[in-house]
C-alpha atoms as a PDB file:
ATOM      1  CA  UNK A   1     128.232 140.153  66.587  1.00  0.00           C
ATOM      2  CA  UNK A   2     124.885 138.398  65.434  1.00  0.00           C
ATOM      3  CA  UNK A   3     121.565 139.628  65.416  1.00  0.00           C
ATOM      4  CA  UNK A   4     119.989 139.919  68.907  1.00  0.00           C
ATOM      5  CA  UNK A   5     118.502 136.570  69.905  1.00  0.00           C
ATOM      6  CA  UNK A   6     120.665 134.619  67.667  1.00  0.00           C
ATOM      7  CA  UNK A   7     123.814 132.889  69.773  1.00  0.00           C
ATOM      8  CA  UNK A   8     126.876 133.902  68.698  1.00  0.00           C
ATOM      9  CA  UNK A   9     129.379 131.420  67.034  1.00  0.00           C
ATOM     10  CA  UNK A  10     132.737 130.236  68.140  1.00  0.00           C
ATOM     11  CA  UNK A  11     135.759 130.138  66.382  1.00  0.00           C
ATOM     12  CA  UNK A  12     138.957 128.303  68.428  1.00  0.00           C
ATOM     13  CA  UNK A  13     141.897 128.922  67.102  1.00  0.00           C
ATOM     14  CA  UNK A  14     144.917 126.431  67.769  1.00  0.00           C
ATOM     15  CA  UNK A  15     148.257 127.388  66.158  1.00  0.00           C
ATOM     16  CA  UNK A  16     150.267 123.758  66.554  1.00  0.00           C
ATOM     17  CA  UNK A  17     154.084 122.774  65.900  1.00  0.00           C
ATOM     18  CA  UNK A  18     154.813 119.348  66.538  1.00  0.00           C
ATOM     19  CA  UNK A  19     152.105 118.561  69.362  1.00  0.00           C
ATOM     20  CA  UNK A  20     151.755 115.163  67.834  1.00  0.00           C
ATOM     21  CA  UNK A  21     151.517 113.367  71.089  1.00  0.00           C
ATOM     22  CA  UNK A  22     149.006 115.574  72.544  1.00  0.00           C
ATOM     23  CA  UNK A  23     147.129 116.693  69.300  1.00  0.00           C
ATOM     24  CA  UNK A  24     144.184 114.077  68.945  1.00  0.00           C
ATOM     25  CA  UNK A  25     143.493 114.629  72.694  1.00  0.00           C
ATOM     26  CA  UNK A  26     143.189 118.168  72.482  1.00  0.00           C
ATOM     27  CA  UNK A  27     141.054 118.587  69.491  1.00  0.00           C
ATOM     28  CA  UNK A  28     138.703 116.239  71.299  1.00  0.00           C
ATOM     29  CA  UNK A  29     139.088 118.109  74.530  1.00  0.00           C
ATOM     30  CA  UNK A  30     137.811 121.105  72.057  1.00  0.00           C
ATOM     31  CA  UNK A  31     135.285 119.299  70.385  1.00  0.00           C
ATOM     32  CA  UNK A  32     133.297 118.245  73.687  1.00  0.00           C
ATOM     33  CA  UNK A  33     133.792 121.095  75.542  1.00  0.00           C
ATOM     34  CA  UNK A  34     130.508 122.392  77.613  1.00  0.00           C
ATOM     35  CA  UNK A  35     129.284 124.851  75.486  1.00  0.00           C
ATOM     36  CA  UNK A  36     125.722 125.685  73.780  1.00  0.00           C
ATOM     37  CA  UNK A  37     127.127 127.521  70.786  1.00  0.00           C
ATOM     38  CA  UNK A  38     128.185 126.791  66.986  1.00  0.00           C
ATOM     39  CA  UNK A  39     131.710 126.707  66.756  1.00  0.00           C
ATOM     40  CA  UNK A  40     134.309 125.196  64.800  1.00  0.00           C
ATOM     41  CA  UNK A  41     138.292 124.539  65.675  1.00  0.00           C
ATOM     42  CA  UNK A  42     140.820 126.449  62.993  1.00  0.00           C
ATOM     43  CA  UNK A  43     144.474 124.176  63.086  1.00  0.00           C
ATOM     44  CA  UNK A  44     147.308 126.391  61.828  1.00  0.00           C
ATOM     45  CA  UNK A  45     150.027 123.484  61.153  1.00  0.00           C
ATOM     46  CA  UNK A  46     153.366 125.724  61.500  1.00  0.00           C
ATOM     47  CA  UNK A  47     155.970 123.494  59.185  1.00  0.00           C
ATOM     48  CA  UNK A  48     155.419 120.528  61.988  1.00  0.00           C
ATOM     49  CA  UNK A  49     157.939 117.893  60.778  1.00  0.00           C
ATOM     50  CA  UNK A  50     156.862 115.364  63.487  1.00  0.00           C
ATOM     51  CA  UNK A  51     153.738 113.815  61.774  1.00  0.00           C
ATOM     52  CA  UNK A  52     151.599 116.604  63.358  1.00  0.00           C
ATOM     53  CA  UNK A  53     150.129 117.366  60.096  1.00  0.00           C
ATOM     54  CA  UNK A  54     149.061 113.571  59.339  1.00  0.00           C
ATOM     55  CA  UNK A  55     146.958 113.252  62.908  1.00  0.00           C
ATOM     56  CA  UNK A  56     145.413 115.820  61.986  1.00  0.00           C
ATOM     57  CA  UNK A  57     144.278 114.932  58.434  1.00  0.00           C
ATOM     58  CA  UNK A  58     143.035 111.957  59.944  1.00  0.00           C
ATOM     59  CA  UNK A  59     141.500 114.098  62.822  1.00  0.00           C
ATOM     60  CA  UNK A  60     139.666 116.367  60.545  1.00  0.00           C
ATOM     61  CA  UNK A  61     137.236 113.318  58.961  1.00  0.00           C
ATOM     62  CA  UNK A  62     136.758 111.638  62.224  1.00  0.00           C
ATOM     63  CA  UNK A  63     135.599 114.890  64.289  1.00  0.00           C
ATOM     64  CA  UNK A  64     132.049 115.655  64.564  1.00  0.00           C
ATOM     65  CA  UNK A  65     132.760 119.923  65.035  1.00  0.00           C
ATOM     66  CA  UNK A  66     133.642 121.873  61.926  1.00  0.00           C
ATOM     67  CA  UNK A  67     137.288 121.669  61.668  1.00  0.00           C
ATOM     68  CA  UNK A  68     139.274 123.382  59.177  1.00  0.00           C
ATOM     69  CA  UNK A  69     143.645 122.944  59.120  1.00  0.00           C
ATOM     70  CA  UNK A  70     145.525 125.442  57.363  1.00  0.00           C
ATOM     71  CA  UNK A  71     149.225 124.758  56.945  1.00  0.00           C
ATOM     72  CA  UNK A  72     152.767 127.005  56.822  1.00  0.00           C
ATOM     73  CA  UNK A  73     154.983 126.164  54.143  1.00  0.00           C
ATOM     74  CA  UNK A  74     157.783 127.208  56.730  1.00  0.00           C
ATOM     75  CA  UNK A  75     158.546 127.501  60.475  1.00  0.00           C
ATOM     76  CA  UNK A  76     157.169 131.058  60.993  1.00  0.00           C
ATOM     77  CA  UNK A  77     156.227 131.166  64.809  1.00  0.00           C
ATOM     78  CA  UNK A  78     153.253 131.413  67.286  1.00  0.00           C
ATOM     79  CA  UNK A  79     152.291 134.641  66.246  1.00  0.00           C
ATOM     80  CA  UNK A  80     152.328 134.500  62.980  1.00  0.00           C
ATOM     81  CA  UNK A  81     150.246 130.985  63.382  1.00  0.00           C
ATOM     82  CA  UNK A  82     147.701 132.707  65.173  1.00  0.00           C
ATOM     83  CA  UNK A  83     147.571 135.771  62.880  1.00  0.00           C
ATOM     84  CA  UNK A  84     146.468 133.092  60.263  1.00  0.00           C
ATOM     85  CA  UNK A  85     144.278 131.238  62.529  1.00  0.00           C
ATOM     86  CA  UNK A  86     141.926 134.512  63.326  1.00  0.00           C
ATOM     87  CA  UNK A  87     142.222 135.709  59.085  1.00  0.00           C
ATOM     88  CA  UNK A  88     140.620 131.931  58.468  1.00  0.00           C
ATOM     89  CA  UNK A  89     137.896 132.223  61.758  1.00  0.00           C
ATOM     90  CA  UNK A  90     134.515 133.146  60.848  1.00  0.00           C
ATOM     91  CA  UNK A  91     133.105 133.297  64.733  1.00  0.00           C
ATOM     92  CA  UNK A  92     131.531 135.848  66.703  1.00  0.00           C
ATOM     93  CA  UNK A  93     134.450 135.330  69.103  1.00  0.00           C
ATOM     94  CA  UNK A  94     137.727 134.153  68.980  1.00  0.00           C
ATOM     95  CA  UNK A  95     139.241 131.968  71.403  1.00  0.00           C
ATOM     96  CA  UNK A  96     143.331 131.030  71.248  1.00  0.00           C
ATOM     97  CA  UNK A  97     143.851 127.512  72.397  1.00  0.00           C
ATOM     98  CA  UNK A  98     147.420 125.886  72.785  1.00  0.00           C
ATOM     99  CA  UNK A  99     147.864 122.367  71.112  1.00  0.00           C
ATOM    100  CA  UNK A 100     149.752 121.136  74.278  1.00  0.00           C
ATOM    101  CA  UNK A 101     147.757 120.212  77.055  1.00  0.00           C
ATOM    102  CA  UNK A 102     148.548 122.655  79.199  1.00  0.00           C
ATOM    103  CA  UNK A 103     145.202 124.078  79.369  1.00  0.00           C
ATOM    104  CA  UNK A 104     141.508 123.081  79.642  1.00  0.00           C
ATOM    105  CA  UNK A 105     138.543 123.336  77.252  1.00  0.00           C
ATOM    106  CA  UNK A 106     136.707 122.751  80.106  1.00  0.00           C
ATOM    107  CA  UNK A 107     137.183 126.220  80.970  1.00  0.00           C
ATOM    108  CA  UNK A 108     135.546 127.730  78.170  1.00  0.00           C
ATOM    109  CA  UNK A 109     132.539 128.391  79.865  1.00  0.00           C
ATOM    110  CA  UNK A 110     133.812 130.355  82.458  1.00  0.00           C
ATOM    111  CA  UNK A 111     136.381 132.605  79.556  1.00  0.00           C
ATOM    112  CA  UNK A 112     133.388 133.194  77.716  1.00  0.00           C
ATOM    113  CA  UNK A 113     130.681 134.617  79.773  1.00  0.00           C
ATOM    114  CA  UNK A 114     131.872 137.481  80.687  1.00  0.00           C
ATOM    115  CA  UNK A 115     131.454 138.729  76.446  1.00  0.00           C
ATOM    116  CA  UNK A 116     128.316 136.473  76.117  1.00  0.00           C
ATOM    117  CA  UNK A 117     127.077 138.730  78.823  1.00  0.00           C
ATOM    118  CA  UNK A 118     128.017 141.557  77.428  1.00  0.00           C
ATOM    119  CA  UNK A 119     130.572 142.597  80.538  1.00  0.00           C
ATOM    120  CA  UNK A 120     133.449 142.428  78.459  1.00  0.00           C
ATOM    121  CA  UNK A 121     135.581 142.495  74.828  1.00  0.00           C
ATOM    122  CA  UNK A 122     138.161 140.786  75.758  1.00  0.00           C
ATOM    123  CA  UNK A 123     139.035 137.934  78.008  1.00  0.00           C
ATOM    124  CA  UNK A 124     142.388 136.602  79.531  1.00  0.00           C
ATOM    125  CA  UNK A 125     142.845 133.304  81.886  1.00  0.00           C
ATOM    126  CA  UNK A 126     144.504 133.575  84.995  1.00  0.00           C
ATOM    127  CA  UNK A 127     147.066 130.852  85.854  1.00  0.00           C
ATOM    128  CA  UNK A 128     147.816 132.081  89.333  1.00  0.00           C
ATOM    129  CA  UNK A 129     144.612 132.631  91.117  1.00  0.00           C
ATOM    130  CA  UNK A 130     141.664 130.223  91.517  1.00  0.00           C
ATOM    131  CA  UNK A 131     142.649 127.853  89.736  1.00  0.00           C
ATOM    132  CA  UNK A 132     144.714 125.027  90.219  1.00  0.00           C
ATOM    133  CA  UNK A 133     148.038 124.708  88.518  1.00  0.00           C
ATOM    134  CA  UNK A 134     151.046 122.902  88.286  1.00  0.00           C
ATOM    135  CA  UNK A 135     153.876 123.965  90.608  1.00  0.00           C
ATOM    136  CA  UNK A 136     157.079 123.848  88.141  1.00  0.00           C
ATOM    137  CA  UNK A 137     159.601 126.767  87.911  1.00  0.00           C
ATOM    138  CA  UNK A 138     160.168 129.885  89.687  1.00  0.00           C
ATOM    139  CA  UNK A 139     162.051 132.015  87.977  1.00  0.00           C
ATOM    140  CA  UNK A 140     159.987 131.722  84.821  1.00  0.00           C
ATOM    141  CA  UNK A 141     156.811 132.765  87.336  1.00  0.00           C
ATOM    142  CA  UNK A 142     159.081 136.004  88.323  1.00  0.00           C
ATOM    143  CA  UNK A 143     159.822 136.667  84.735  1.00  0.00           C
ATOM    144  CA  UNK A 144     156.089 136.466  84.051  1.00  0.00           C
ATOM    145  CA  UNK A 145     155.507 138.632  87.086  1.00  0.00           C
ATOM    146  CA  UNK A 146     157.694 141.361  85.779  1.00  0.00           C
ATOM    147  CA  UNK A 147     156.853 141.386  82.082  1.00  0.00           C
ATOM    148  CA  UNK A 148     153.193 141.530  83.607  1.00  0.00           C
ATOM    149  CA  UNK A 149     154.120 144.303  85.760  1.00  0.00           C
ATOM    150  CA  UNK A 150     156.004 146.216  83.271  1.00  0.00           C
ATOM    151  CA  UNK A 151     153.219 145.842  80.780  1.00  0.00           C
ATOM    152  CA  UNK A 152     150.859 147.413  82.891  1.00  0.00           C
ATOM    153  CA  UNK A 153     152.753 150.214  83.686  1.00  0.00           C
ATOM    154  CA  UNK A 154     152.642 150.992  79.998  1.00  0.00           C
ATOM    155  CA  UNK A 155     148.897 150.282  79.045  1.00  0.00           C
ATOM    156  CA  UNK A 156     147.096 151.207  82.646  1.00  0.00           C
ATOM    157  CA  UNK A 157     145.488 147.720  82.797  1.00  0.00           C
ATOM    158  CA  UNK A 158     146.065 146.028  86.211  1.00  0.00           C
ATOM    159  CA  UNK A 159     146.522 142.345  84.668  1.00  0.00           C
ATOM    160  CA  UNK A 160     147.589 139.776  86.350  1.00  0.00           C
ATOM    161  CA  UNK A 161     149.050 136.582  83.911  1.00  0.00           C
ATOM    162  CA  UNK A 162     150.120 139.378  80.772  1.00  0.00           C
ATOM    163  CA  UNK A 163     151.433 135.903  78.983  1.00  0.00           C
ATOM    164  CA  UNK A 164     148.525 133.580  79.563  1.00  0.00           C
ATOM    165  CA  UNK A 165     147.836 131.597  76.606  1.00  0.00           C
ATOM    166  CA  UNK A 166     143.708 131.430  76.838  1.00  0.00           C
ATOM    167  CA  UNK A 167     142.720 135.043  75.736  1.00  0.00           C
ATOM    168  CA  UNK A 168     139.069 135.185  73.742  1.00  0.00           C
ATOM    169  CA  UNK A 169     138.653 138.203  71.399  1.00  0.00           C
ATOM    170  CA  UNK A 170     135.050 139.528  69.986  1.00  0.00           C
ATOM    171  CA  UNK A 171     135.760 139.107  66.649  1.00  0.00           C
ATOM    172  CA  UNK A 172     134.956 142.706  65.506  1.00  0.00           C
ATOM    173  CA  UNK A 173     137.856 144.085  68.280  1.00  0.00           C
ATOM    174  CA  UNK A 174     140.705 142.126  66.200  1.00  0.00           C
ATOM    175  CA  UNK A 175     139.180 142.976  63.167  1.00  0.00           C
ATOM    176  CA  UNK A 176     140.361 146.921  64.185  1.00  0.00           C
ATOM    177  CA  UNK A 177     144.108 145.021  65.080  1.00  0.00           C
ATOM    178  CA  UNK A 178     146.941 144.971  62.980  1.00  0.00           C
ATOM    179  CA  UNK A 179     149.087 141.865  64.605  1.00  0.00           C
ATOM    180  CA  UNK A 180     152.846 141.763  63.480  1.00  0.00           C
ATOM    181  CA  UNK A 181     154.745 139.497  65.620  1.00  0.00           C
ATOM    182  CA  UNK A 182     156.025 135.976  64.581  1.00  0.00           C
ATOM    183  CA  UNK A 183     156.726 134.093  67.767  1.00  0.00           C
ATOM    184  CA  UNK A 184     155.738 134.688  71.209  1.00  0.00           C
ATOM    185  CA  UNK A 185     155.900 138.735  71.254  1.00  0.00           C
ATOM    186  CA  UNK A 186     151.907 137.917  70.901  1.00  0.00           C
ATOM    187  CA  UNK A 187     151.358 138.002  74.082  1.00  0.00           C
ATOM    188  CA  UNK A 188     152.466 141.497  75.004  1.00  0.00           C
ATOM    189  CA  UNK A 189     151.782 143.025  71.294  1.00  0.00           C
ATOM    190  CA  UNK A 190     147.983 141.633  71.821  1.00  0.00           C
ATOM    191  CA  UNK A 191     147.876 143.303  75.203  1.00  0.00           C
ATOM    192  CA  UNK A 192     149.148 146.780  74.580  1.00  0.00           C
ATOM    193  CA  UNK A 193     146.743 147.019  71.587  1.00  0.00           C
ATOM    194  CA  UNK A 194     143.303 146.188  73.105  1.00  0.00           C
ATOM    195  CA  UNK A 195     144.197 148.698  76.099  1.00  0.00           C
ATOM    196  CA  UNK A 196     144.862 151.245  72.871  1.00  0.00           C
ATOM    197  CA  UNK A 197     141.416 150.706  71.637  1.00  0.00           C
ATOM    198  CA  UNK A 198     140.449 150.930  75.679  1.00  0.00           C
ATOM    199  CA  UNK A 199     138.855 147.703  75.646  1.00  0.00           C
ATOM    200  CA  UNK A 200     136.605 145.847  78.398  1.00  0.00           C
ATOM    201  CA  UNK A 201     139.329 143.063  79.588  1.00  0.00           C
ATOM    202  CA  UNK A 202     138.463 140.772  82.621  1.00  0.00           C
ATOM    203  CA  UNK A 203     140.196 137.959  84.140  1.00  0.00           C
ATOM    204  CA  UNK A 204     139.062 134.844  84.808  1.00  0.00           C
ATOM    205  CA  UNK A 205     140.989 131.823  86.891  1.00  0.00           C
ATOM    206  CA  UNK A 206     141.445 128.833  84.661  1.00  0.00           C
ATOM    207  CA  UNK A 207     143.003 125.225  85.513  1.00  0.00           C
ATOM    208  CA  UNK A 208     146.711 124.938  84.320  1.00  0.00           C
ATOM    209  CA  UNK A 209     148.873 122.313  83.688  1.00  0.00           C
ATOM    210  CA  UNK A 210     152.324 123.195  83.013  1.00  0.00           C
ATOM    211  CA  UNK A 211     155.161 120.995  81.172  1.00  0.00           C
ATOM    212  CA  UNK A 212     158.720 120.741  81.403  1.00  0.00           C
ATOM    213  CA  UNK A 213     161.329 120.595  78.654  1.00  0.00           C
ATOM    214  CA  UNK A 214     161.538 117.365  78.763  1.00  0.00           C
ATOM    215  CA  UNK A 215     157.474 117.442  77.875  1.00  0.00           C
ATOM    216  CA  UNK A 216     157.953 119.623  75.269  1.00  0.00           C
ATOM    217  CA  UNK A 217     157.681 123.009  76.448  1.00  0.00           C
ATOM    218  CA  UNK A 218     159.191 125.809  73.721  1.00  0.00           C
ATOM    219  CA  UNK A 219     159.194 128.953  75.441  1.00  0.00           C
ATOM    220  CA  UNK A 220     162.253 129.692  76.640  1.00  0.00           C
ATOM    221  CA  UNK A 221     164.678 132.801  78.419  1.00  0.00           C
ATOM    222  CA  UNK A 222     165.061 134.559  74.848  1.00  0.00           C
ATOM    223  CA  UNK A 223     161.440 134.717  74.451  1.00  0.00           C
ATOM    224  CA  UNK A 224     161.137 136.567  77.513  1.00  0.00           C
ATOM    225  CA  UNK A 225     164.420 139.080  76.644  1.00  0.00           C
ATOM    226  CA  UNK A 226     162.456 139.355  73.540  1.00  0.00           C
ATOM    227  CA  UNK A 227     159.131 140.277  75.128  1.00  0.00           C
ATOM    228  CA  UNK A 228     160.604 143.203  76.560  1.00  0.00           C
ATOM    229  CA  UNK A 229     161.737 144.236  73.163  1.00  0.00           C
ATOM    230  CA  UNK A 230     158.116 143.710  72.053  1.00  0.00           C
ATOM    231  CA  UNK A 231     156.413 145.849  75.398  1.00  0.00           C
ATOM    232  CA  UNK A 232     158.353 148.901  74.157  1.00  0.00           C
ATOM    233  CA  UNK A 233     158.158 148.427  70.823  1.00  0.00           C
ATOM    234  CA  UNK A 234     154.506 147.918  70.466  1.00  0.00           C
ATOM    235  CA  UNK A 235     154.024 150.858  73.246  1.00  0.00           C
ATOM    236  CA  UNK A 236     155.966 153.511  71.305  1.00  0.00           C
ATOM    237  CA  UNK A 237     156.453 152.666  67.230  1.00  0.00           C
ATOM    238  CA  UNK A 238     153.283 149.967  67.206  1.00  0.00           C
END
């Protein structure tokens, strides 16, 4: 972190594969969200093939925040997008924002202050409690429910939304994290390795609205088979 009495910068990190329809609203959603820090948005284009990467060329003169867009020369995954999104980010803290719109800058404040006030490392949203959220479908909620439950039973934490997509890092905890995974195995490799390092980790309720396939949504059932390749994995050889 900074010196005391000097505010600590932000670095948002948005891995994107063809978000094109929602990609200029989010990046402005990041731009003017309620915050009194520095900060600037890093774009990992993942091989996009819809015109992603041209909105956000344009994007990147029109935006007032420092915004930087580093691009894949191949389809690699959400991991491996955010891996290069936090080995680009020069912040204090690291927040991981999704280029759909299923979640709100608006919560940023509330992620935030429990490391601005020193309570905590790390930071996960909570989809499920406080919040409101869209009601869409139920058997991907009990898959969450049980790759959440099963994760805790390996790591001791007592999360509640293991797969959340707003998590916000101090900077210097990921710089003591080797990441590995490509797509969505993230989520759970993240997880198990701040509970290694016996990090601070609170929850905080955020807003979330949820797509359907027909809205683009990517995840599917083999990312979830996978993630409990990834829970044991990362608990045992990671």
């Amino acid at each position: 972190m900074r010196p005391e009495g000097t505010a600590p910068r932000l670095s948002v990190v948005i891995p994107v594969f063809n978000e094109a329809h929602t990609i200029d609203e989010i990046i402005h959603r990041v731009s003017r969200a309620p915050l009194d820090l520095d900060r600037e948005i890093v774009v990992v284009d993942d091989r996009s093939t819809d015109g992603t990467l041209e909105r956000l060329e344009k994007l990147t003169a029109e935006t007032s925040s420092a915004m930087r867009v580093i691009t894949h020369e191949r389809n690699r995954g959400k991991g491996a997008a955010v891996r290069t999104g936090i080995a680009h980010a020069g912040g204090d803290i690291v927040l991981i924002q999704d280029a759909d719109l299923e979640y709100d800058p608006r919560d940023f404040p509330a992620l935030l202050e429990p490391i601005l006030e020193g309570q905590a490392d790390v930071v996960f949203g909570n989809r499920f409690h406080g919040g409101p959220h869209r009601v869409l479908y139920f058997w991907h909620y009990v898959a969450n429910r049980f790759l959440t439950s099963l994760t805790n039973i390996v790591t001791g934490l007592n999360l509640s939304d293991m797969e959340v997509g707003y998590k916000v890092f101090r900077a210097d905890v990921l710089r003591r994290i080797t990441l590995q995974s490509e797509r969505f195995g993230f989520e759970p490799e993240i997880t198990i390795k701040v509970a290694r390092l016996r990090c601070r980790v609170y929850e905080v309720p955020i807003r979330y609205y949820g797509r359907t396939y027909e809205e683009g949504k990517k995840i599917t059932w083999r990312d979830g088979v996978a993630a409990l390749f990834h829970i044991v994995r990362f608990r045992f050889f990671g």
